[in-house]
Every structure is written in structure tokens, then in C-alpha cells.
N, C-alpha and C. Protein backbone atom coordinates (compact mmCIF):
# COMPACT_ATOMS: atom_id res chain seq x y z
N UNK A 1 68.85 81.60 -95.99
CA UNK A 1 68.93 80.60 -94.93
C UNK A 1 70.28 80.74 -94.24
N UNK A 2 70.43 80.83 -92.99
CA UNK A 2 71.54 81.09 -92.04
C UNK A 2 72.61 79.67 -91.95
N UNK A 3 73.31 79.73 -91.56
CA UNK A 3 74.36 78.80 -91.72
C UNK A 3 73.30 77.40 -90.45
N UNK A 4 72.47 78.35 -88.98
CA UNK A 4 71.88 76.87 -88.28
C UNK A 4 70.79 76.25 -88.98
N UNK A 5 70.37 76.71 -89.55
CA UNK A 5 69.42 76.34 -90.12
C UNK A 5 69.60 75.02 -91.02
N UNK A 6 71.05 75.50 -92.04
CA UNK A 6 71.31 74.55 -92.90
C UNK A 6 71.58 73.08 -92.22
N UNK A 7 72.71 73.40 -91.41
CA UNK A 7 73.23 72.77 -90.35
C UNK A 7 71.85 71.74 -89.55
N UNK A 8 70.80 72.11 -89.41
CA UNK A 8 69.34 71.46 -88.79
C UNK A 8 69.19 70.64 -90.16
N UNK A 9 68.97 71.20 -91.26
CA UNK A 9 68.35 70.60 -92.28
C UNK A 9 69.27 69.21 -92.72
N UNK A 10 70.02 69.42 -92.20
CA UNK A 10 71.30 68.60 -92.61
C UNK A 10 71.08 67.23 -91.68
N UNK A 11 71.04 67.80 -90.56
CA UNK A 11 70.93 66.76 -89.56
C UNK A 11 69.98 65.96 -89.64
N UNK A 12 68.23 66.57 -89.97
CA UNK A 12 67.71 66.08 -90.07
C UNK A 12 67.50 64.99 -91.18
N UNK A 13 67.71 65.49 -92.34
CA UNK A 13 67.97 64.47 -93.74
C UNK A 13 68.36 63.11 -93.20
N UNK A 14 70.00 63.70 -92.56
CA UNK A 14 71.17 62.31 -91.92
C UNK A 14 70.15 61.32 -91.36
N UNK A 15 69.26 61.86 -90.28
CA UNK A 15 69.02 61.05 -89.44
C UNK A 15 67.94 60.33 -90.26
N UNK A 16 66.58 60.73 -90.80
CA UNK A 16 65.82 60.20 -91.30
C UNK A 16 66.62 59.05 -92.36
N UNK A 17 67.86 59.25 -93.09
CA UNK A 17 68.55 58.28 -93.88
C UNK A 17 68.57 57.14 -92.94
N UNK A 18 69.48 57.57 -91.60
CA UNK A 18 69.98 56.31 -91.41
C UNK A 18 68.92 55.58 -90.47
N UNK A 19 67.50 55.96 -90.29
CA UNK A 19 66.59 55.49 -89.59
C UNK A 19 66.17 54.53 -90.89
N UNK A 20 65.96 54.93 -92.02
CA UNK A 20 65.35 53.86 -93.03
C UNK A 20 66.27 52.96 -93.59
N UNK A 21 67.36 53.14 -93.22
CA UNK A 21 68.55 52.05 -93.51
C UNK A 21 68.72 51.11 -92.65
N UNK A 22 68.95 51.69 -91.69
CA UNK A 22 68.83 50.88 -90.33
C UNK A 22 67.50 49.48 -90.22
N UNK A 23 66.41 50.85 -90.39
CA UNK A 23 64.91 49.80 -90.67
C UNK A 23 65.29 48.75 -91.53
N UNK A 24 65.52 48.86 -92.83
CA UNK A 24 65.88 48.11 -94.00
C UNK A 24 66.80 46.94 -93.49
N UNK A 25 67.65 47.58 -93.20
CA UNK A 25 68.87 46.09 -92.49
C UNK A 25 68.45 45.37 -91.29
N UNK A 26 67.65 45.95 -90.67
CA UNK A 26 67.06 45.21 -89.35
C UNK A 26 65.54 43.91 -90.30
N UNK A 27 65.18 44.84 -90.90
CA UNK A 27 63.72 43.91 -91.02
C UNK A 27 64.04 43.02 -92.35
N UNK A 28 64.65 43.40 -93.41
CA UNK A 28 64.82 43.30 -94.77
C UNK A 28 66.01 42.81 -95.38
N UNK A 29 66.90 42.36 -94.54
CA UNK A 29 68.23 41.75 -95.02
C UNK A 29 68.12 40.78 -94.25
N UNK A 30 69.37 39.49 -94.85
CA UNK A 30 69.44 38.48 -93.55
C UNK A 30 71.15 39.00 -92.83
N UNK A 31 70.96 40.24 -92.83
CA UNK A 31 71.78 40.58 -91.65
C UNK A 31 71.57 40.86 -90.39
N UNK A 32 70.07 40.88 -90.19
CA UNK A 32 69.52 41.75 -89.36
C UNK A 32 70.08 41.30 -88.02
N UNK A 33 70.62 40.00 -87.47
CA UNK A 33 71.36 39.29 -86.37
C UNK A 33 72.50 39.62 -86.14
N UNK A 34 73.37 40.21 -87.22
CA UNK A 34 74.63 41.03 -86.92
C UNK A 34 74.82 42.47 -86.71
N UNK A 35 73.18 43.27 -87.22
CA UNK A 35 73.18 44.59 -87.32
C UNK A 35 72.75 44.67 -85.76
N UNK A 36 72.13 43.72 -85.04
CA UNK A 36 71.38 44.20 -83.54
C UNK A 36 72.60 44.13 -82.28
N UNK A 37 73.70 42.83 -83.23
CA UNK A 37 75.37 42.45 -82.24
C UNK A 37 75.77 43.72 -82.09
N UNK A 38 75.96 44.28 -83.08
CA UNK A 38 76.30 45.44 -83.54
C UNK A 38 76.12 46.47 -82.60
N UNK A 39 74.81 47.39 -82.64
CA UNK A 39 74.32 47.96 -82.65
C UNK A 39 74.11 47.98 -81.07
N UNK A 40 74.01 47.02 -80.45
CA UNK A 40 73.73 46.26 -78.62
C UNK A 40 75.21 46.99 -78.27
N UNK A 41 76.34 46.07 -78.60
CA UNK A 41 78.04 46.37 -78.66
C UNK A 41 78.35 47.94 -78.36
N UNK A 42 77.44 48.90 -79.29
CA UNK A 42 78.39 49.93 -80.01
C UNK A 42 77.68 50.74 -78.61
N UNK A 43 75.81 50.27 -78.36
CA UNK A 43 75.52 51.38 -77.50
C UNK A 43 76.12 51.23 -76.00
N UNK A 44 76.70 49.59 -76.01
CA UNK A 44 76.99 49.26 -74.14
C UNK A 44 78.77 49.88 -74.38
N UNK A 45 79.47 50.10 -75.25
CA UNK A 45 80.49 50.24 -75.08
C UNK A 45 80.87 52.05 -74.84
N UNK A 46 79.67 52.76 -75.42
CA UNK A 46 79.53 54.18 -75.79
C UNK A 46 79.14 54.07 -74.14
N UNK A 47 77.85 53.83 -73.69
CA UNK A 47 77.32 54.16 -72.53
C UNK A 47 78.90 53.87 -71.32
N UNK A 48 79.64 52.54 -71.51
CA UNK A 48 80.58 52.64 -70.42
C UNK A 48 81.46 53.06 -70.15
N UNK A 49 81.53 53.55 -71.48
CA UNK A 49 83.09 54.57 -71.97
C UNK A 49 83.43 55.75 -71.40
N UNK A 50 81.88 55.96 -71.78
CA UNK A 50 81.39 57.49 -71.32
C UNK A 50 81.62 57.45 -69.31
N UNK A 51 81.17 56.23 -68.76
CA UNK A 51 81.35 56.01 -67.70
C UNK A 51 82.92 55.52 -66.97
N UNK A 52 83.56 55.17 -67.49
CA UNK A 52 84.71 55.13 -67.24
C UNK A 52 85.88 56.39 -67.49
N UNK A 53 85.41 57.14 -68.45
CA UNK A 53 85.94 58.24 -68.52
C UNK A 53 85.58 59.36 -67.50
N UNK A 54 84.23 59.47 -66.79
CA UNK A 54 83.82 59.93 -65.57
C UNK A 54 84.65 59.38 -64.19
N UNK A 55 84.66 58.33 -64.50
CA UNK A 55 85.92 57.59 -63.45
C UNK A 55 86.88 58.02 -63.03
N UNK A 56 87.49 58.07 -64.06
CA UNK A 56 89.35 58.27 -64.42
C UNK A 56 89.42 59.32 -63.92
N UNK A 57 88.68 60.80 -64.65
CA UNK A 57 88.77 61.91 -64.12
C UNK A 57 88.63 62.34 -62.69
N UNK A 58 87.10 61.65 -62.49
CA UNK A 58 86.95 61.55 -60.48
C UNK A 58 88.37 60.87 -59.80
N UNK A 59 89.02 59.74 -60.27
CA UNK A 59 90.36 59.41 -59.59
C UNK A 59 91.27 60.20 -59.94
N UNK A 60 91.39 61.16 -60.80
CA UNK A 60 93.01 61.34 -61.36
C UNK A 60 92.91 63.02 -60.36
N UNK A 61 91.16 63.84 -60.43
CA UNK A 61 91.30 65.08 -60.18
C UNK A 61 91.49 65.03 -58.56
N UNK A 62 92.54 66.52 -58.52
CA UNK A 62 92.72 66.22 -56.70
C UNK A 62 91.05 67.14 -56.25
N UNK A 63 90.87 66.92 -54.95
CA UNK A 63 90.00 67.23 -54.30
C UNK A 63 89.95 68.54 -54.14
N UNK A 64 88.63 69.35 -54.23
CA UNK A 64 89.00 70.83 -53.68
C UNK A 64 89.38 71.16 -52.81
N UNK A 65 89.81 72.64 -52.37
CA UNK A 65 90.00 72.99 -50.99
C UNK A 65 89.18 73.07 -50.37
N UNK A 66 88.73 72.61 -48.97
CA UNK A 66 88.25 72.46 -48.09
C UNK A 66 87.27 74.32 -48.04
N UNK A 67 85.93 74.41 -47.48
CA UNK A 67 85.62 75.98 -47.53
C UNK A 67 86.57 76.87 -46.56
N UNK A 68 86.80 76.33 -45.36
CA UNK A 68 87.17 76.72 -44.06
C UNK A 68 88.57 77.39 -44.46
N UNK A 69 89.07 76.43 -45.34
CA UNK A 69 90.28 77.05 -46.05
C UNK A 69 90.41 78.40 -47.11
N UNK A 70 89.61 78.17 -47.51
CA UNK A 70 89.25 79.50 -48.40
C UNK A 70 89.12 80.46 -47.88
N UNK A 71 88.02 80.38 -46.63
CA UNK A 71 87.80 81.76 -46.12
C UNK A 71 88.85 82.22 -45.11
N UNK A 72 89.71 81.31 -44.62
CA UNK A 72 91.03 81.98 -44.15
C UNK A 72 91.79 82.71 -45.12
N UNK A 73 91.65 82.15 -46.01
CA UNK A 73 92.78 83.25 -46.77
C UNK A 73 92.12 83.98 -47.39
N UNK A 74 91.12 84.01 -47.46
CA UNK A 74 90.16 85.30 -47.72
C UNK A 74 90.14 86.61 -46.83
N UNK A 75 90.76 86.09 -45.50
CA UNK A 75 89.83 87.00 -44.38
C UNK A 75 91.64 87.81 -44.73
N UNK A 76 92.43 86.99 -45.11
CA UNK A 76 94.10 87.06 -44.54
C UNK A 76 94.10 88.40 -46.04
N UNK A 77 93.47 88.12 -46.88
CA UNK A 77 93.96 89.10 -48.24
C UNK A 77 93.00 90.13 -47.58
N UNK A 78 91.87 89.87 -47.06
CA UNK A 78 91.27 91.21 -46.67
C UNK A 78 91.70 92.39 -46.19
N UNK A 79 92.41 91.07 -44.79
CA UNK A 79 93.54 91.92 -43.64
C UNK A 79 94.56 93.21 -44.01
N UNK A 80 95.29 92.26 -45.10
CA UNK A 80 96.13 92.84 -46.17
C UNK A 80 95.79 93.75 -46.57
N UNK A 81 94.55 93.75 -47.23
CA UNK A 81 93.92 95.01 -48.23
C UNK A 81 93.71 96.13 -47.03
N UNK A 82 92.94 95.56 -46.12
CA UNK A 82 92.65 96.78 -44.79
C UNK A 82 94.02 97.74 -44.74
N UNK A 83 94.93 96.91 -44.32
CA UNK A 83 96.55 97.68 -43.74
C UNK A 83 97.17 98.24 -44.92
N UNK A 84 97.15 97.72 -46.36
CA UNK A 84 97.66 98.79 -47.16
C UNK A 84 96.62 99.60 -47.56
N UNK A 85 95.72 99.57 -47.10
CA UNK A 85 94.53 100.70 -47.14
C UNK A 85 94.68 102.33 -46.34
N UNK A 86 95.13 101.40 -44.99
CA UNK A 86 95.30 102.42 -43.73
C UNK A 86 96.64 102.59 -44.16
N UNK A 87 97.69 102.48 -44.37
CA UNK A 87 98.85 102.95 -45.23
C UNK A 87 98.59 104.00 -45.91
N UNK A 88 97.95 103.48 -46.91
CA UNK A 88 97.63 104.75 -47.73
C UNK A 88 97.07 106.11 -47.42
N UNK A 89 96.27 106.39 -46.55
CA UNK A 89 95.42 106.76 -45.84
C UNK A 89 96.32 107.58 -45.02
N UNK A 90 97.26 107.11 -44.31
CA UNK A 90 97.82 107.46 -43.13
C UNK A 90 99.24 108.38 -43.99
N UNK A 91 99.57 107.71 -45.03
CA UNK A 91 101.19 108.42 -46.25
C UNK A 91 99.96 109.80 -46.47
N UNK A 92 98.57 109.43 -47.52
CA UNK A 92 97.79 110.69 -47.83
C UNK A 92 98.14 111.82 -46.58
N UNK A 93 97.56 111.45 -45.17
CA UNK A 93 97.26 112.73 -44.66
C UNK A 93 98.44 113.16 -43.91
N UNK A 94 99.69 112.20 -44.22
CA UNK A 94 101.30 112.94 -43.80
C UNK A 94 101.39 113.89 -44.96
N UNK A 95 101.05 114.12 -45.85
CA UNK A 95 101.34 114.48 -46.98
C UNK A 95 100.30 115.52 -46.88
N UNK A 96 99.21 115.77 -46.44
CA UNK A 96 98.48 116.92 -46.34
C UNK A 96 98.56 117.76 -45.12
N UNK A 97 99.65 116.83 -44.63
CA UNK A 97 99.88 118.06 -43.13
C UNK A 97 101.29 118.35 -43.41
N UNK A 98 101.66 118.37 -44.50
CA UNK A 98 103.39 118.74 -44.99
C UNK A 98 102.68 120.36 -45.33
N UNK A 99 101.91 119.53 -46.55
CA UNK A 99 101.66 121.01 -47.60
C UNK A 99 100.72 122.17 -46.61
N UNK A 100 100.37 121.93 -45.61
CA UNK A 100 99.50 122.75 -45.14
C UNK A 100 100.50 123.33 -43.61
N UNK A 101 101.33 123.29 -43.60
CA UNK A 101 102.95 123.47 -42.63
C UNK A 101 104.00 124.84 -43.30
């Protein structure tokens, strides 16, 4: 058996436990009025947490760059690349009209 496998088997056990515990304390104890406070609490505080932490990040992250912006300096490194291209190009065939002189 591979390490996910165990890891599944594992999970699954967990969960089936705490589904019949859960059951048990909900139907079968006289706690069952503090296990639902509980349990109401833990999922509205998880669900807004989770939502406020989506928040924070949307306020704190700066905005991307604009596209229009990108492709200027896209076109500008191109430019670049073109002219030390033709540089190169232009040093190569000074250099092949030396050796052939």
C-alpha cells in the first residue's frame, strides 16, 4: 500500500469517527444545544474568515499593470532586440569583408 492510499484510509476512518460522535452528541447527550452553538459559530466564523482574508488581500494587493502598458514595453525590448540584432549583423559582415580584403 503506497503512502496515498494510507493517507485516504486514514481520512476516511477520521471522518466516519467524527460523523458518529458528532451524531452521538447531537442526538444522545444533553449537550446537543451547545454542540449545534458550537458547531453554527465555528462554520460562520471559518466561512467569514475565509472572506475577510479575500478582502485584506484584494485591499492590501496593488493593481496590475494596465495591458497598453505592457505592450509598450514589449514593443520597446523588441526594438532593442531588433538594433542589437542589426549590430550584430552589421560588426559580423565588417568582419567578413576584413578577412576577405
Amino acid at each position: 500500500m503506497n503512502k496515498d492510499q494510507l493517507i485516504g484510509g486514514a481520512l476516511l476512518v477520521i471522518s466516519v469517527i467524527v460523523i458518529v460522535v458528532y451524531g452521538w452528541l447531537i442526538f444522545l447527550t444533553q449537550w446537543w444545544e451547545i454542540v449545534l452553538k458550537l458547531t453554527g459559530f465555528i462554520a460562520i466564523a471559518a466561512v467569514f474568515g475565509i472572506l475577510g482574508w479575500i478582502g485584506y488581500t484584494l485591499a492590501t494587493t496593488p493593481p496590475p499593470k494596465p495591458i497598453e502598458e505592457i505592450e509598450k514595453e514589449l514593443e520597446q525590448e523588441l526594438k532593442k532586440l531588433e538594433q542589437e540584432l542589426k549590430k550584430e549583423e552589421k560588426e559580423q559582415q565588417e568582419k567578413i569583408e576584413e578577412k576577405s580584403k
